[in-house]
Protein backbone atom coordinates (compact mmCIF):
# COMPACT_ATOMS: atom_id res chain seq x y z
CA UNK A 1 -81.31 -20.43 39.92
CA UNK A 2 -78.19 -20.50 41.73
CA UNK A 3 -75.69 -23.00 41.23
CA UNK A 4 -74.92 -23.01 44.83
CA UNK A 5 -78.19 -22.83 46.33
CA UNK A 6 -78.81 -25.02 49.97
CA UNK A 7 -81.73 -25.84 52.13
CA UNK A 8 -80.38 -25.19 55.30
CA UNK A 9 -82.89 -27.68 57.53
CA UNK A 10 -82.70 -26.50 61.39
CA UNK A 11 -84.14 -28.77 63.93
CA UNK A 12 -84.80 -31.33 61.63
CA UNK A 13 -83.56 -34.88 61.77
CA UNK A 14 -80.94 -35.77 59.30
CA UNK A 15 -83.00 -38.40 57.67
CA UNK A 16 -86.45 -36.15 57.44
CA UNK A 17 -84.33 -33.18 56.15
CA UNK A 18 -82.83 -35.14 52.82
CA UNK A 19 -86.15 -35.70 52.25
CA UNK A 20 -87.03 -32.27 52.22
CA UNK A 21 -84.24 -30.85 50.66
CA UNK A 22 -84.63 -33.33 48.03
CA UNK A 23 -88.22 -32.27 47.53
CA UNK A 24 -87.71 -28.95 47.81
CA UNK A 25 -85.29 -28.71 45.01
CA UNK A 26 -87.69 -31.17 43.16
CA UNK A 27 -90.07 -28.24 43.28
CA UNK A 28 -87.79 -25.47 42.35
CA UNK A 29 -86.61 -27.09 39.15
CA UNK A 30 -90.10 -27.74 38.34
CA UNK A 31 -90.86 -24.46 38.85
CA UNK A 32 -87.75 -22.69 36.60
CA UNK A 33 -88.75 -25.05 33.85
CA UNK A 34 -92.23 -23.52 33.65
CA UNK A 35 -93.02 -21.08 29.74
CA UNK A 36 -92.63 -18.38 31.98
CA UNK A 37 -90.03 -19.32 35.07
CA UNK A 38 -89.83 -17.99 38.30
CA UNK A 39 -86.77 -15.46 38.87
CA UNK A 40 -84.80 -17.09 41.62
CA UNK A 41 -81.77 -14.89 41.44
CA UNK A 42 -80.62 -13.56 44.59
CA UNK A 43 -81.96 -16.87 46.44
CA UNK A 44 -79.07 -18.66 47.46
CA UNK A 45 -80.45 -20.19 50.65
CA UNK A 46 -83.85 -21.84 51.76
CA UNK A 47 -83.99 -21.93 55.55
CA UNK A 48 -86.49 -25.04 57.32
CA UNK A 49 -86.91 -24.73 60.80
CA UNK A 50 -88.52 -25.92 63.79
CA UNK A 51 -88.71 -23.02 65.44
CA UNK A 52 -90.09 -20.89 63.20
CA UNK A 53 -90.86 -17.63 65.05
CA UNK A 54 -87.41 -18.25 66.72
CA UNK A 55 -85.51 -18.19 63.61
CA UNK A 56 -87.39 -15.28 62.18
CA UNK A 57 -86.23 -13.33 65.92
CA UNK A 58 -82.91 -13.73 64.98
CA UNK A 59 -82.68 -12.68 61.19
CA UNK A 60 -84.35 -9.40 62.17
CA UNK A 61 -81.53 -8.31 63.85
CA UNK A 62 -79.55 -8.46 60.11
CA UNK A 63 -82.63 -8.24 57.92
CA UNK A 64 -82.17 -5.60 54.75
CA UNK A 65 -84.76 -2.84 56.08
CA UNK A 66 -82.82 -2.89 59.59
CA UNK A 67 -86.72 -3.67 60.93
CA UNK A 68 -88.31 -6.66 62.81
CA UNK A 69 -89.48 -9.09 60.82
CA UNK A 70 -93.36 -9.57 61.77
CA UNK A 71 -95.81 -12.48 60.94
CA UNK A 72 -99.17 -13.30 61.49
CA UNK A 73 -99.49 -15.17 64.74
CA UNK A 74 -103.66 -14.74 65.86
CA UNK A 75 -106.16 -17.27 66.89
CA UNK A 76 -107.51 -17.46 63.49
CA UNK A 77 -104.39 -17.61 61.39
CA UNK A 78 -100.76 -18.45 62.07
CA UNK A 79 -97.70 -17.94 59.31
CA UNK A 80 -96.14 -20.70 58.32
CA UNK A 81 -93.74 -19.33 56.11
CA UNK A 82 -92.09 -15.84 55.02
CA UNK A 83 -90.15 -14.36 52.86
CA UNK A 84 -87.09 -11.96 53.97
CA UNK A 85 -84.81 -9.64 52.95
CA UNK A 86 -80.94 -9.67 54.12
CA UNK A 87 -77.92 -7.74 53.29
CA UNK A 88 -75.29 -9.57 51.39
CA UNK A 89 -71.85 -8.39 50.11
CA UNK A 90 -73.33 -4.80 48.30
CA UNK A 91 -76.50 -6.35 47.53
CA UNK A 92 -79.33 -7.88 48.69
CA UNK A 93 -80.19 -11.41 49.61
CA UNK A 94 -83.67 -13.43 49.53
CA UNK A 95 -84.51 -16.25 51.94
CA UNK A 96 -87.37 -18.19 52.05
CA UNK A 97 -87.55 -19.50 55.41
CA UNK A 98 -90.32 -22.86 55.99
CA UNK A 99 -91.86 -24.12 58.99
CA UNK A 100 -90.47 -27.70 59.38
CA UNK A 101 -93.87 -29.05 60.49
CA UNK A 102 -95.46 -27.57 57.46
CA UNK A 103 -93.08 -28.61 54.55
CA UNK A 104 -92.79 -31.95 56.33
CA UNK A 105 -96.18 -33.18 54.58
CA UNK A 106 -94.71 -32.86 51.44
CA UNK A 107 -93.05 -36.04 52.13
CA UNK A 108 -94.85 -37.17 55.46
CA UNK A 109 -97.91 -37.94 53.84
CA UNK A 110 -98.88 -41.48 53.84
CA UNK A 111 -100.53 -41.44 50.94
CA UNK A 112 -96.95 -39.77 49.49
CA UNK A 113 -98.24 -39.30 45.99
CA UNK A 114 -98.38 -36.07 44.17
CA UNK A 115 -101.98 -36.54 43.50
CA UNK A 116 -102.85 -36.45 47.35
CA UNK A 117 -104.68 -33.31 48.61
CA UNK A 118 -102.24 -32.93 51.40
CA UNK A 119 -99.15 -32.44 48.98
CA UNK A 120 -100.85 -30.45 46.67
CA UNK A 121 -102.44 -27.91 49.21
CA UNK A 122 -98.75 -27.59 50.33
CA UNK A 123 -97.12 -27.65 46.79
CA UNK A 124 -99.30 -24.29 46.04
CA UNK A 125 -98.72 -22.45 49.30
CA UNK A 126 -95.02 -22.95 48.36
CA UNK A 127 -95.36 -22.20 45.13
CA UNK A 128 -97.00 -19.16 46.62
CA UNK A 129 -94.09 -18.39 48.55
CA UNK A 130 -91.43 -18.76 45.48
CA UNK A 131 -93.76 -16.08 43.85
CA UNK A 132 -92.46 -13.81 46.55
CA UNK A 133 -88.76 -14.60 45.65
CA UNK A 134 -89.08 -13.87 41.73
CA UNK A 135 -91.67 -10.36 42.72
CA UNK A 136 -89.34 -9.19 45.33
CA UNK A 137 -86.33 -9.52 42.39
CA UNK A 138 -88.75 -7.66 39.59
CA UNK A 139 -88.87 -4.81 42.27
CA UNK A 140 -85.59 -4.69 43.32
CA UNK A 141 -84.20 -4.52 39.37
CA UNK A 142 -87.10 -1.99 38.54
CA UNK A 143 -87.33 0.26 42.00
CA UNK A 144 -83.27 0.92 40.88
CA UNK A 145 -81.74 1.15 44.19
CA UNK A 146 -84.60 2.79 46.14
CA UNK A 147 -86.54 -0.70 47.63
CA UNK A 148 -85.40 -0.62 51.14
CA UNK A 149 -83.08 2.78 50.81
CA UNK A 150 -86.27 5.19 51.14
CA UNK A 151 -87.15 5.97 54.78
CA UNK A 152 -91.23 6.76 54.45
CA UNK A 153 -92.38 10.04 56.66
CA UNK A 154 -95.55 10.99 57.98
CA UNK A 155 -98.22 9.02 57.49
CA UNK A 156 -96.78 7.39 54.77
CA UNK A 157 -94.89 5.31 57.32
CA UNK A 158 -97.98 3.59 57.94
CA UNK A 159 -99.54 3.47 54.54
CA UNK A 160 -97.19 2.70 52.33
CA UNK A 161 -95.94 -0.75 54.03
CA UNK A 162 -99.39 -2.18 53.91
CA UNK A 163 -99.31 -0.81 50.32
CA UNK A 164 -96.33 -3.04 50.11
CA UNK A 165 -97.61 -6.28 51.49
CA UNK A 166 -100.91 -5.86 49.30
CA UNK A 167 -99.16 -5.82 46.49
CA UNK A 168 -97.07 -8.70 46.98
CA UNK A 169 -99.75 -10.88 48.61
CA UNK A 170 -102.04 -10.04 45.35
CA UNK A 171 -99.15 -10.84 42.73
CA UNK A 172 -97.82 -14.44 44.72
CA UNK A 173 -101.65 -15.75 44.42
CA UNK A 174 -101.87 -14.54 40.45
CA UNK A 175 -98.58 -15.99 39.92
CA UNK A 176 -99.45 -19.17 41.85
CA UNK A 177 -103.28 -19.46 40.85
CA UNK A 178 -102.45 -22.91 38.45
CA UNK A 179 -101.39 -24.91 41.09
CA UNK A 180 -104.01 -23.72 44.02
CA UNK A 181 -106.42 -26.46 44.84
CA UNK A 182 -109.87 -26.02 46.08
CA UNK A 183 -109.05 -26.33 49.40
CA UNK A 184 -106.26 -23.49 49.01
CA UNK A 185 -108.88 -21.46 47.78
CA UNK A 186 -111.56 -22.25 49.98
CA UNK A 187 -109.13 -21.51 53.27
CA UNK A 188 -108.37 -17.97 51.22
CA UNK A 189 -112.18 -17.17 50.89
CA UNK A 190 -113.33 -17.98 54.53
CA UNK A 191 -110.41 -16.24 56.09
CA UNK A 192 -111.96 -13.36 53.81
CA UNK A 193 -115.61 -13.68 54.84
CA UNK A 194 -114.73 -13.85 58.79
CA UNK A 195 -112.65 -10.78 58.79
CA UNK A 196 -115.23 -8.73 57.05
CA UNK A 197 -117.57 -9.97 59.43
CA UNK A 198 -115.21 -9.48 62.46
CA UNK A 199 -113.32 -6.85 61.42
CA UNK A 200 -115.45 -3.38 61.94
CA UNK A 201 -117.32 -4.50 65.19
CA UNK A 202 -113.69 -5.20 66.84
CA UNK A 203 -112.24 -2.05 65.76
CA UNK A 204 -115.36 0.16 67.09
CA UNK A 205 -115.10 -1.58 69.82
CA UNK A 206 -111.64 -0.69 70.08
CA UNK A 207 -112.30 2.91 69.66
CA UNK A 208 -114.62 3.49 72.53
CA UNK A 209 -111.92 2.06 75.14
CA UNK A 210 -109.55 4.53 73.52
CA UNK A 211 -111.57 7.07 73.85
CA UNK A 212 -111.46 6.19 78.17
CA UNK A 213 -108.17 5.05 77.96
CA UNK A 214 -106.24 7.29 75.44
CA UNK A 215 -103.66 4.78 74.71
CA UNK A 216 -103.11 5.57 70.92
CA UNK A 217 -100.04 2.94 70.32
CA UNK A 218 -102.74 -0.22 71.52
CA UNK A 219 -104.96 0.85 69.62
CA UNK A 220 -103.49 1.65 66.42
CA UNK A 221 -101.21 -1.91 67.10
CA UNK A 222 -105.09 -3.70 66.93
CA UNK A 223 -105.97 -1.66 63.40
CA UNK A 224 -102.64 -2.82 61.93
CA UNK A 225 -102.97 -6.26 63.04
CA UNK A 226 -106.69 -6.40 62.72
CA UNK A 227 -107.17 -4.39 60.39
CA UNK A 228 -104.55 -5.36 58.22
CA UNK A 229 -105.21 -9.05 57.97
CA UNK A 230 -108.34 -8.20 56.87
CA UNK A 231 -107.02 -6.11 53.24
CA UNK A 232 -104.20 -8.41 52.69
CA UNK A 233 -107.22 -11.03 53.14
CA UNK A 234 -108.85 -9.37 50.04
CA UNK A 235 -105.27 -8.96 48.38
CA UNK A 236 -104.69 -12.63 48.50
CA UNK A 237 -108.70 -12.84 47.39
CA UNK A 238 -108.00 -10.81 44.43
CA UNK A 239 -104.95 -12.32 43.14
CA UNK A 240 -107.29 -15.80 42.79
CA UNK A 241 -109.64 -13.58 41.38
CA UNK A 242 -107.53 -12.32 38.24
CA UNK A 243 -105.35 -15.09 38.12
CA UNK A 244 -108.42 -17.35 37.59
CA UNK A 245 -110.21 -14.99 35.52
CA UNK A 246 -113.22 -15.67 37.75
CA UNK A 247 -116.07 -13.47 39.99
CA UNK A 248 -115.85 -13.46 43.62
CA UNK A 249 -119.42 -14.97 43.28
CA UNK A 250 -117.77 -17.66 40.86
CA UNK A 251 -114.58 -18.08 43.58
CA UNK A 252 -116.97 -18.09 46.67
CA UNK A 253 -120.77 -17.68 47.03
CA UNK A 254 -120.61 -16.71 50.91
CA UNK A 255 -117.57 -14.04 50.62
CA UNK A 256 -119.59 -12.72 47.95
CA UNK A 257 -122.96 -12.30 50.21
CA UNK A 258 -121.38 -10.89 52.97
CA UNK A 259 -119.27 -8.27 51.06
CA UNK A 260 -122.00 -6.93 49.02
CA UNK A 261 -123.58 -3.72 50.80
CA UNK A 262 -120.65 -3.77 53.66
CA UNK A 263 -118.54 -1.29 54.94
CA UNK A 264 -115.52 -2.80 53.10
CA UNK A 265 -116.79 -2.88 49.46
CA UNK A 266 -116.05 0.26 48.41
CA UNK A 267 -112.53 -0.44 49.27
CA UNK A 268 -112.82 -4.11 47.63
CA UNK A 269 -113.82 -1.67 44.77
CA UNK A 270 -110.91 0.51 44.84
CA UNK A 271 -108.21 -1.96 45.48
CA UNK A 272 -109.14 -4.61 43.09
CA UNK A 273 -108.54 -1.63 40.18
CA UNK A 274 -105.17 -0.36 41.53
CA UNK A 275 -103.95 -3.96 41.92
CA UNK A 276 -105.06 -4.44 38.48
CA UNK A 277 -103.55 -1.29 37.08
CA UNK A 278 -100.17 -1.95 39.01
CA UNK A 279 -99.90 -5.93 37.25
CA UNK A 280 -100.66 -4.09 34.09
CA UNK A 281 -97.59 -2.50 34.12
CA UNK A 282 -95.38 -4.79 36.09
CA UNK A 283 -92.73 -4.34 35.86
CA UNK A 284 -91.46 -3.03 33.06
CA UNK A 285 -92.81 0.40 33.44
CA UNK A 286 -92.57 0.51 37.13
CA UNK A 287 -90.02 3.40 37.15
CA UNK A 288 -89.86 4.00 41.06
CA UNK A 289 -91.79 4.25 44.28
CA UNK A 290 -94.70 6.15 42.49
CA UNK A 291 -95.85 2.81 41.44
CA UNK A 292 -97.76 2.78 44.50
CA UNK A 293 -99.42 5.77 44.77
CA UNK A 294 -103.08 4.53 43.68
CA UNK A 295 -102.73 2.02 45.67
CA UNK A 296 -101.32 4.10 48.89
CA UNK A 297 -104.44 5.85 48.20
CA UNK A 298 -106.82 3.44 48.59
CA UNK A 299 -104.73 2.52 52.49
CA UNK A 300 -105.52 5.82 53.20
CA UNK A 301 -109.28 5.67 51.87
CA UNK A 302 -109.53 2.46 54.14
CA UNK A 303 -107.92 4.01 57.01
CA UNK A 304 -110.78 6.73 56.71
CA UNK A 305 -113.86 4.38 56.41
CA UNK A 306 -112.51 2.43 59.61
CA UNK A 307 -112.80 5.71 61.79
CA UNK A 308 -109.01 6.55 61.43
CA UNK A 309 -107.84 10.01 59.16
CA UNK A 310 -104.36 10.19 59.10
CA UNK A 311 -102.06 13.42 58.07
CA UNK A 312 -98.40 14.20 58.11
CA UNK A 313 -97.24 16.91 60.55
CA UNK A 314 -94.57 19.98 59.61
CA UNK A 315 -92.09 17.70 61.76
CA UNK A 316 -92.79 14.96 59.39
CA UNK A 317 -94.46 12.81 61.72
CA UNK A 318 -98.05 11.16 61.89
CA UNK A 319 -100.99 12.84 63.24
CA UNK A 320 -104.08 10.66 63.49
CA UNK A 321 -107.24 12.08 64.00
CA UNK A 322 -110.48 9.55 65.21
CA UNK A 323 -113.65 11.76 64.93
């Protein structure tokens, strides 16, 4: 961990944001002293803010990738936290950044013991989040200078970044399994279970305005919102899964029922075995961007079975075709 490190607390009263900070690095040493600590190099600052989206608005315009940093904001889920990527001196820095409101119950709670629901439900989905700080310094050390150098062409500009957040969704919930509670898990599991269930009938639905309107941007902005809640849904799924060494009948009767015989099981199927194949050799023999490829494989699969075939034009751009 770094010597150095601060919680930079935005918004916050001065008396509230001790208490976080405090709490906060309470965590953090708890969480290098574990058999196997989290990498926190490259973490030199943890940003809590009240205005969460806000603050994200204005480290995209320095973030490490030189793109917008997007979260989930929909009626059925809303980001509370993300992880970023800025430039610093000839390297590369990582930031947590916390919604206030959020981190606040770890030391808002009435109850204020460590046993209470309320601080352990938040304890995980940080420790979730510090996951994200030790896999994002694994890849940078073993990607060798490629991670967030490599401009991605033709339809790989759409695969491979859900390819990314897969992977890193699956790996923070393995990582973070010990310390998720049964209400962590049950949130993880519905949020599963709806999007299958909502998922197919929006996006045909979707796909016969296009077909009046012709507006290709809209609609492929709905698949990659839509659509792409629901995989990271099973990502995050999966990572209980193995980290748990459980079923998905064994982590949640109903997700089970209503993903057996749909249209997203086969590629439940398929990602659960690249995910698994990828942690088996993470990341010591993760030698470049190819570590991926299964997995950008089974985007592309998914992409297909949701009415969308995508292929790369001579002009390296993305040509998508919706039968």
């Amino acid at each position: 961990m770094e010597a150095n490190l601060q919680v930079q607390c935005q918004g916050v009263q001065e008396e509230l944001a001790i208490k976080i900070g405090n709490a906060i690095s309470e965590l953090l040493h708890a969480l290098s002293g574990l058999a196997e600590p989290l990498d926190f190099r490259r973490m030199h600052r943890i940003i809590v803010t009240a205005d969460f989206s806000q603050t994200l608005a204005q480290l995209s315009e320095s973030s490490a990738s030189g793109n917008s940093i997007d979260h989930t904001n929909e009626e059925y889920a809303v980001a509370v936290a993300k992880v970023i990527l800025l430039p610093r001196d000839d390297g590369i820095e990582i930031v947590p950044v916390f919604n206030a409101q959020f981190v606040s119950k770890l030391v808002l709670n009435e109850e204020s013991e460590k046993s209470s629901s309320n601080f352990q439900y938040v304890l995980h989905l940080m420790h979730h989040e510090f996951c994200h700080v030790h896999d994002d310094n694994k890849k940078i050390d073993a990607l060798k200078g490629v991670m967030l150098k490599h401009t991605h062409e033709g339809k790989d500009s759409l695969l491979f970044p859900l390819a990314e957040v897969c992977w890193a969704e699956y790996i923070a919930n393995y990582m973070s399994s010990s310390t998720a509670t049964d209400n962590n898990i049950e949130d993880i599991a519905s949020s599963f279970k709806d999007a299958i269930e909502r998922t197919k009938g929006e996006i045909d639905a979707e796909i016969e305005l296009y077909r009046r309107h012709a507006n290709l941007d809209h609609l492929m902005n709905i698949f990659q919102r839509h659509g792409g809640f629901l995989i990271k849904c099973a990502s995050y799924t999966l990572g209980y899964i193995d980290g748990l060494n459980v079923s998905i009948g064994e982590l949640s009767h109903e997700a089970h029922d209503v993903l057996k015989g749909s249209y997203f099981e086969r590629t439940w199927m398929r990602l659960s075995e690249a995910l698994s194949k990828m942690r088996e050799k993470y990341p010591n023999e993760w030698s470049g961007l190819d570590a991926y490829d299964a997995l950008v494989d089974v985007m592309d699969s998914y992409y297909q079975e949701m009415g969308f075939y995508l292929s790369t034009t001579e002009g390296e751009g993305v040509y998508v075709s919706i039968p």
